[in-house]
C-alpha atoms as a PDB file:
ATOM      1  CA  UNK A   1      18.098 -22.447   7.816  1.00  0.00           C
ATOM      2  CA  UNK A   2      16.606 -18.453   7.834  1.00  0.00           C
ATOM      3  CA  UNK A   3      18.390 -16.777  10.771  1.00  0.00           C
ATOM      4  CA  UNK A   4      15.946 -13.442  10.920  1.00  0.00           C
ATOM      5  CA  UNK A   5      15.725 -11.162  14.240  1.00  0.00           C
ATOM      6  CA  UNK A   6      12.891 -13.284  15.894  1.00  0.00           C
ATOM      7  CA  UNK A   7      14.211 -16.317  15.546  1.00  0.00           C
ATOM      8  CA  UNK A   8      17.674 -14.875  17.240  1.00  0.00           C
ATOM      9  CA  UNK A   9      15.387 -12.865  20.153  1.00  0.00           C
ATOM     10  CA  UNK A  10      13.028 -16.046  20.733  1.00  0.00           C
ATOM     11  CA  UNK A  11      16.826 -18.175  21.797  1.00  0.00           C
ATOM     12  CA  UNK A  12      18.797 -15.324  23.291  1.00  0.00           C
ATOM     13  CA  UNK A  13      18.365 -12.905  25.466  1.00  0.00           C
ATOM     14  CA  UNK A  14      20.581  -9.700  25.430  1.00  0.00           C
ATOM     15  CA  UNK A  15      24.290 -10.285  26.855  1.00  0.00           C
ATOM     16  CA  UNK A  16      27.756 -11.777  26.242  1.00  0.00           C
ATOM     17  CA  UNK A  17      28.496 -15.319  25.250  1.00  0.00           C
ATOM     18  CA  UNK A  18      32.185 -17.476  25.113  1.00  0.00           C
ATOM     19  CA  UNK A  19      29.936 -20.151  23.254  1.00  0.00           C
ATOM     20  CA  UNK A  20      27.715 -20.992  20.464  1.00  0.00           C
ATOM     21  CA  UNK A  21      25.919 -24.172  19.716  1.00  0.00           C
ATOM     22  CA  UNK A  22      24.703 -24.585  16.513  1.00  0.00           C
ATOM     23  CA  UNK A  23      22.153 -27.763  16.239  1.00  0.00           C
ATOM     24  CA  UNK A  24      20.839 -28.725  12.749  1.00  0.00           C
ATOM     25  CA  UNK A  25      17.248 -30.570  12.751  1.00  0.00           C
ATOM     26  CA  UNK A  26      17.104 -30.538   9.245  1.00  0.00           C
ATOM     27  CA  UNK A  27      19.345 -30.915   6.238  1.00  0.00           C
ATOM     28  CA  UNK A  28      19.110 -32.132   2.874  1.00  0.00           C
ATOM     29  CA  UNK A  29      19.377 -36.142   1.926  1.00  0.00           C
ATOM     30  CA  UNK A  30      19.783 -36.474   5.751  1.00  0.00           C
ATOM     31  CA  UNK A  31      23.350 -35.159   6.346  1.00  0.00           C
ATOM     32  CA  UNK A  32      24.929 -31.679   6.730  1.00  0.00           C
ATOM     33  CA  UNK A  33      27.757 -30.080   5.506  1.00  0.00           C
ATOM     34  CA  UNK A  34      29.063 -26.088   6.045  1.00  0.00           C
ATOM     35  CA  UNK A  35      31.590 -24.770   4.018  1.00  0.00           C
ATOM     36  CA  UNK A  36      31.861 -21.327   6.466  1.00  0.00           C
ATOM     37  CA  UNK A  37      30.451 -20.123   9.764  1.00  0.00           C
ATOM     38  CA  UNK A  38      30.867 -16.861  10.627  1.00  0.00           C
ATOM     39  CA  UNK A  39      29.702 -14.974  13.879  1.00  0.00           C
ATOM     40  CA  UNK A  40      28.781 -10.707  13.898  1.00  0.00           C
ATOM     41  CA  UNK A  41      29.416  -8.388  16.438  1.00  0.00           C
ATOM     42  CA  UNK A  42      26.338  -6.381  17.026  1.00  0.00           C
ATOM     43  CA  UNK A  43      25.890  -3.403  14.795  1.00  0.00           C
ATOM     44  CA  UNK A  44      27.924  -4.609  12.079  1.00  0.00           C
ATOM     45  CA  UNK A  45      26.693  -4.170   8.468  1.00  0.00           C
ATOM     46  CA  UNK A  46      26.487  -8.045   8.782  1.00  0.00           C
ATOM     47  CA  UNK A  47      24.862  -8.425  12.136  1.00  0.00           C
ATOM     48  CA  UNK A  48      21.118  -9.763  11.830  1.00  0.00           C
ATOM     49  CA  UNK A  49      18.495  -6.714  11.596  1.00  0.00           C
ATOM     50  CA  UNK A  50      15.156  -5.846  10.801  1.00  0.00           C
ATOM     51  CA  UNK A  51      14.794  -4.505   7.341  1.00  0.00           C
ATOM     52  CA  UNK A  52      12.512  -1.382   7.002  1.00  0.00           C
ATOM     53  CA  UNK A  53      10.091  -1.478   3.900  1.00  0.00           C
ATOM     54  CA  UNK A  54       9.901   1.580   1.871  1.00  0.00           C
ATOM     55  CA  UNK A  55       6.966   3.935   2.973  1.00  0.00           C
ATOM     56  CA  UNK A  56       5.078   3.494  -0.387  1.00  0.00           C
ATOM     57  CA  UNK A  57       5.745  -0.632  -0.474  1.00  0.00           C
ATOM     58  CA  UNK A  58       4.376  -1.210   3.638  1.00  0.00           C
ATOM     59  CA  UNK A  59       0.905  -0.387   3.089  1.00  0.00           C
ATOM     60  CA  UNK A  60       0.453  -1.369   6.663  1.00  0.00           C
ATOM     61  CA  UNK A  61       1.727   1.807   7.904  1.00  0.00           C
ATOM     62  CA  UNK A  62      -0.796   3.691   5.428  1.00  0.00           C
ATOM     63  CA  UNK A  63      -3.784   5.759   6.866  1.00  0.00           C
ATOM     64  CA  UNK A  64      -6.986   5.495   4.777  1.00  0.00           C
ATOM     65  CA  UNK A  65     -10.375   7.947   4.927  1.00  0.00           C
ATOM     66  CA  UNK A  66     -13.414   8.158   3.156  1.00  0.00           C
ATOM     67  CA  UNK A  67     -16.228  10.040   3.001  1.00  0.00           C
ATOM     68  CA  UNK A  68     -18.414   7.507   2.073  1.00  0.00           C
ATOM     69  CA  UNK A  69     -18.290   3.873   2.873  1.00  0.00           C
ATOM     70  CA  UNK A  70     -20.168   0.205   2.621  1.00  0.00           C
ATOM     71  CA  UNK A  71     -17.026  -1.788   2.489  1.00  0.00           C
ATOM     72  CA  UNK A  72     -13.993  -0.551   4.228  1.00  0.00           C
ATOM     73  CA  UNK A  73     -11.389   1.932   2.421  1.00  0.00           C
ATOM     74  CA  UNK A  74      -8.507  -0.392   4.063  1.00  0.00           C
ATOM     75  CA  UNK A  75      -9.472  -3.165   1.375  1.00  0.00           C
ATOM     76  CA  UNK A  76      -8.469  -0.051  -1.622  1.00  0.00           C
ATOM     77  CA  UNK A  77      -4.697  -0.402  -0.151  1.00  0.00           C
ATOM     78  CA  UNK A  78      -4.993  -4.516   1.243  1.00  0.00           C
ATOM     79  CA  UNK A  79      -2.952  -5.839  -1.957  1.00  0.00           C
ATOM     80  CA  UNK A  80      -5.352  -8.119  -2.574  1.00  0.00           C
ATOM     81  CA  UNK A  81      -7.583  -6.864  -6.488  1.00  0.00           C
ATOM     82  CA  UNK A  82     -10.475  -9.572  -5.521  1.00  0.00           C
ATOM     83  CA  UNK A  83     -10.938  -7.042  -2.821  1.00  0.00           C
ATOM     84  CA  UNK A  84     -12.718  -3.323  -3.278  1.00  0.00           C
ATOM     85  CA  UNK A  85     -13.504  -0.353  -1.107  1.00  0.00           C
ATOM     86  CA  UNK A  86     -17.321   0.252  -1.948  1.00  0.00           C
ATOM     87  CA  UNK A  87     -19.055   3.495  -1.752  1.00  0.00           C
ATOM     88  CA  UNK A  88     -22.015   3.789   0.346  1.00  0.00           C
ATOM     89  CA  UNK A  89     -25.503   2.299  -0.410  1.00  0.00           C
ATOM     90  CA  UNK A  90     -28.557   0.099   0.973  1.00  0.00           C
ATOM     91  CA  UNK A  91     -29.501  -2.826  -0.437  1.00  0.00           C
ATOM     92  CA  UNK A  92     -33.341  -4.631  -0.211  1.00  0.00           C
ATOM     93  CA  UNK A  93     -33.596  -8.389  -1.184  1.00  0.00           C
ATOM     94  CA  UNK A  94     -30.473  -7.785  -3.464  1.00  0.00           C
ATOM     95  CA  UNK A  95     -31.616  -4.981  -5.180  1.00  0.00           C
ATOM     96  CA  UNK A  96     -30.152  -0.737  -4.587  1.00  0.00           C
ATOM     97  CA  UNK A  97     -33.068   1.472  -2.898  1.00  0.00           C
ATOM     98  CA  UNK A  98     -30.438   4.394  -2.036  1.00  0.00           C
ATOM     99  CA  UNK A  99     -26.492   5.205  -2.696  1.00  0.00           C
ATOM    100  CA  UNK A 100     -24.795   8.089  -2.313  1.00  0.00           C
ATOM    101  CA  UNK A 101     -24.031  10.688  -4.347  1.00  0.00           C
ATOM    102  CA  UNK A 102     -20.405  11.577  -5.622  1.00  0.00           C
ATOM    103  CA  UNK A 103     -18.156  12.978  -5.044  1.00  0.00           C
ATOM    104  CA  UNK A 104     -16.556  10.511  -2.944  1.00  0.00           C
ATOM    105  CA  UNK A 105     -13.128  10.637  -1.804  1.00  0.00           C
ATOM    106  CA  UNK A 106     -10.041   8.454  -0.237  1.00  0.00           C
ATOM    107  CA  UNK A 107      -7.856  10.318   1.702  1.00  0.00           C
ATOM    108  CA  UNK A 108      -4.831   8.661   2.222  1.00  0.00           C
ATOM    109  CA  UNK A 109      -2.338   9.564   4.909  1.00  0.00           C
ATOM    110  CA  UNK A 110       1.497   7.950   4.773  1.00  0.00           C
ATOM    111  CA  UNK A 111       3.596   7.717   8.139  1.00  0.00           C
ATOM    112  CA  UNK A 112       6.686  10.334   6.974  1.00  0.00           C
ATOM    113  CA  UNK A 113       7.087  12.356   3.980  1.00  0.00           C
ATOM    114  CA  UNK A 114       7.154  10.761   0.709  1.00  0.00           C
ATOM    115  CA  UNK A 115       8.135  11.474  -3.203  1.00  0.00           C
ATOM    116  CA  UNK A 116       5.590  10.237  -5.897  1.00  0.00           C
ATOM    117  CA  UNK A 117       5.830  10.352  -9.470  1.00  0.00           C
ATOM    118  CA  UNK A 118       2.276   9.058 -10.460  1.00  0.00           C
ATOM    119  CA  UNK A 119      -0.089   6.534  -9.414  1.00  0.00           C
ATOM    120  CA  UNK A 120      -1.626   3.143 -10.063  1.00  0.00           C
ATOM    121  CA  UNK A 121      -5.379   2.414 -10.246  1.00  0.00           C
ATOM    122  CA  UNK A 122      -6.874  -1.263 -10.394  1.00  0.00           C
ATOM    123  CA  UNK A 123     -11.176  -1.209 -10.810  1.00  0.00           C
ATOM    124  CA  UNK A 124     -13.318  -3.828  -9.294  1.00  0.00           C
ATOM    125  CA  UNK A 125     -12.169  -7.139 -11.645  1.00  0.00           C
ATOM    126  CA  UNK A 126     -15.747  -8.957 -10.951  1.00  0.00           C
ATOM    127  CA  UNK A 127     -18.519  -5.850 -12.193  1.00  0.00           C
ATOM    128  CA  UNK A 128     -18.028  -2.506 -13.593  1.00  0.00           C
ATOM    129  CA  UNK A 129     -20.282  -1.283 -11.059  1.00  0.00           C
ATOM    130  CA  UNK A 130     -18.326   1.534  -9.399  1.00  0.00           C
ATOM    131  CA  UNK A 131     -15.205   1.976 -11.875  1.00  0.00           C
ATOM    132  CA  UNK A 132     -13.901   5.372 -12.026  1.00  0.00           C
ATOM    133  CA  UNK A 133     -14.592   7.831 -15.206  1.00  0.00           C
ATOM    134  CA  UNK A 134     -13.479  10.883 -13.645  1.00  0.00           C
ATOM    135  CA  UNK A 135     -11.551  11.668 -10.933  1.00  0.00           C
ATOM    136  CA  UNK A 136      -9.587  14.521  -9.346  1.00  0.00           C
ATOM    137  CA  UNK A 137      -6.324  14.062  -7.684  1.00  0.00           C
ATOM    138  CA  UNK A 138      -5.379  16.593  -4.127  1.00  0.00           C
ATOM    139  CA  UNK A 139      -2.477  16.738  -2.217  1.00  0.00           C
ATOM    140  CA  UNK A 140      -1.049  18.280   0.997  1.00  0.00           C
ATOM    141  CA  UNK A 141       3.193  18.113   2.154  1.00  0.00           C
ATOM    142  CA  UNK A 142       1.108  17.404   5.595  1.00  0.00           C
ATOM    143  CA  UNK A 143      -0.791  15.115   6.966  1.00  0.00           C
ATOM    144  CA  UNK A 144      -3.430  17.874   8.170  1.00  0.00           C
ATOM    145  CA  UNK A 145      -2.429  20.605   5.996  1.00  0.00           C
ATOM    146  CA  UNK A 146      -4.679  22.712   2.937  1.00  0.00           C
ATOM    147  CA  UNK A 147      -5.026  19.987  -0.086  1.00  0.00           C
ATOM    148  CA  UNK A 148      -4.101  21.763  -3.179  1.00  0.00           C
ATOM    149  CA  UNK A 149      -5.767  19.939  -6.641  1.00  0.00           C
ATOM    150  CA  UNK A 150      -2.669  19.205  -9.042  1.00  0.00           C
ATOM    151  CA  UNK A 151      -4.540  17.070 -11.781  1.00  0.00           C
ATOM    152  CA  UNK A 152      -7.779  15.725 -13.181  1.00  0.00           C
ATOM    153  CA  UNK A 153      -7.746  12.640 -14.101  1.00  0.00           C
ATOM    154  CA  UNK A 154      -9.817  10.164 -16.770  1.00  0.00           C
ATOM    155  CA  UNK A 155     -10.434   6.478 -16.661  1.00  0.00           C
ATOM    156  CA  UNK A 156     -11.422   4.326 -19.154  1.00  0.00           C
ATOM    157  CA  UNK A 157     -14.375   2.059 -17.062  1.00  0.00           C
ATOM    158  CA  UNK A 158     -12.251  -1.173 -18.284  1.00  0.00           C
ATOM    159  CA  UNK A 159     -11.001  -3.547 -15.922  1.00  0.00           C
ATOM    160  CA  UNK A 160      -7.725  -2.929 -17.052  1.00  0.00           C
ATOM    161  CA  UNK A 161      -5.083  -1.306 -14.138  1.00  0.00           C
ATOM    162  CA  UNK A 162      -4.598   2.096 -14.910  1.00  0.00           C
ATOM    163  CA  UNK A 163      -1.057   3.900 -14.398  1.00  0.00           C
ATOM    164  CA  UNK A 164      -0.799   7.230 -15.050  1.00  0.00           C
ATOM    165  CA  UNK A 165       2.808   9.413 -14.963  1.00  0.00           C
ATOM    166  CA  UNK A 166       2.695  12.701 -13.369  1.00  0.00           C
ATOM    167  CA  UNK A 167       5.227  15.564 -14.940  1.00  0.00           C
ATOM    168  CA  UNK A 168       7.096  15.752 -12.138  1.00  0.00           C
ATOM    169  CA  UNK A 169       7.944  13.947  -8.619  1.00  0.00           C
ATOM    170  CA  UNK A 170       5.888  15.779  -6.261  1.00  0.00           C
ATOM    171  CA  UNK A 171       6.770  15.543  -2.371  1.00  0.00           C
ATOM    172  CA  UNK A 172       3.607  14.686  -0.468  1.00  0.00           C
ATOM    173  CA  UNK A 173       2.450  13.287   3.205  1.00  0.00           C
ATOM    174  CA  UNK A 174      -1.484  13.057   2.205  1.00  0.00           C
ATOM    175  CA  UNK A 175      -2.867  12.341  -1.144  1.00  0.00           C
ATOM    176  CA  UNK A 176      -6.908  12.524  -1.910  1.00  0.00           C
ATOM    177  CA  UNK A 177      -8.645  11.028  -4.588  1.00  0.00           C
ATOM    178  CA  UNK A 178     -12.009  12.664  -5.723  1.00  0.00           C
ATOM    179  CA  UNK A 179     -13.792  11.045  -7.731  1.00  0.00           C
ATOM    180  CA  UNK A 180     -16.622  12.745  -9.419  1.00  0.00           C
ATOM    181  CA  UNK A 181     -17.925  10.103 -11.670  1.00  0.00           C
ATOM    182  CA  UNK A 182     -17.972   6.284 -11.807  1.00  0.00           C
ATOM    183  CA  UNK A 183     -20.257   3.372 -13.613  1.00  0.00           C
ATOM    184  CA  UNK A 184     -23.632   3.244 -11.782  1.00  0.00           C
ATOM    185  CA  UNK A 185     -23.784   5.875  -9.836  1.00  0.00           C
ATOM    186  CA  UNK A 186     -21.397   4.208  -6.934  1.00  0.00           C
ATOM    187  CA  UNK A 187     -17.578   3.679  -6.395  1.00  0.00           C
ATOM    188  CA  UNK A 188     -15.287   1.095  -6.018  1.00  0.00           C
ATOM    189  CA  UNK A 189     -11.658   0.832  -5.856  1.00  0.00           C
ATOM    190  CA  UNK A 190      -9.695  -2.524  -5.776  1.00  0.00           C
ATOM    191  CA  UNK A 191      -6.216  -1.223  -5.255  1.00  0.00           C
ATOM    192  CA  UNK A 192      -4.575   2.029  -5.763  1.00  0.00           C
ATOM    193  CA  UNK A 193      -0.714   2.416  -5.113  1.00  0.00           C
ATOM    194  CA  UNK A 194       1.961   5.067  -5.719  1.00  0.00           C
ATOM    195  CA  UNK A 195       4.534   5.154  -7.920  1.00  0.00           C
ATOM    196  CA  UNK A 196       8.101   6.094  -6.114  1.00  0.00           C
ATOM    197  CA  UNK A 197      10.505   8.591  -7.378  1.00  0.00           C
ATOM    198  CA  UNK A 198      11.674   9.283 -10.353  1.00  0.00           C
ATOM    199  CA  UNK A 199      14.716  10.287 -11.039  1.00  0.00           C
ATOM    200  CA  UNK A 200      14.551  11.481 -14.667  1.00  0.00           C
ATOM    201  CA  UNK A 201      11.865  13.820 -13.221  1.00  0.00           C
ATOM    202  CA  UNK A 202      12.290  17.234 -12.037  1.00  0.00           C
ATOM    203  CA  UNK A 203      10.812  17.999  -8.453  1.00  0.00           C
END
């Protein structure tokens, strides 16, 4: 049995109650047994409520940009590595008649402020067409605020995830990735994520 807020909201609707019926449909080798029932006043640190992810683990809540686009940016932050982000080109009977030229950049915007301590790169698994080489790494502490350039950064061109450690936890609301070189003269991206705090790390 998984008691979570919907399944309480989709029985009851807000009020008091003098009684509670609790009927089991299902129950291993056909029988039930409880050892302990216990029933929460609302707002008690035991009371049924909705947990809240941490900012940099609910991607949902993540804003993505880019300048340059074939395949959606929202596929570089989707969880899923079969998926990319693809810079933007045209294609005729398979074969590249025009791409874009670099730089290209992600621009990604979190909901509330948020402290980073490096960053976590996974290329395109199924070509090393558009892995990163070089790249360039801005931040702003706002979400429309002057981007300042803290690092440069260098990639292999593997397939291999890439994590790289910054010096220090930096406090950020928008982070932009620049990236100034990649493997055939496009970019891809098949998941990039953020590394939280860290507390050994000076701000």
């Amino acid at each position: 049995l998984t008691v979570t807020r919907e399944t309480v909201d989709a029985y009851l609707e807000e009020g008091f109650y003098k009684a509670l019926r609790i009927v089991i449909t299902e129950a291993d080798s056909d029988f039930a047994t409880a050892a302990e029932i216990d029933v929460f006043a609302p707002g008690s640190k035991n009371a049924v409520t909705e947990e809240k992810k941490p900012v940099l683990k609910d991607k949902n809540n993540w804003t993505i940009k880019s300048n340059s686009s074939s395949v959606g940016p929202e596929r570089a932050i989707d969880d899923d590595k079969n998926s990319f982000w693809h810079s933007k080109f045209t294609a005729n009977d398979a074969i590249v008649v025009w791409k874009e030229e670099p730089p290209y950049t992600l621009d990604i915007t979190f909901p509330e402020d948020v402290v980073i301590s490096g960053l976590s790169y996974l290329p395109r698994q199924d070509s090393p067409s558009g892995r990163f080489t070089n790249a360039e790494l801005w931040v702003s502490d706002t979400a429309d605020g002057e981007l300042k350039k803290i690092r440069d950064l260098e990639f292999s061109g593997s397939a291999s995830k890439a994590d790289i450690k910054f010096y220090g936890n930096i406090k950020v609301r928008k982070v932009r990735m620049n990236i100034t070189s990649s493997g055939g003269g496009v970019a891809t991206v098949a998941e990039l994520d953020f590394m939280e705090e860290d507390k050994n790390l000076d701000m």
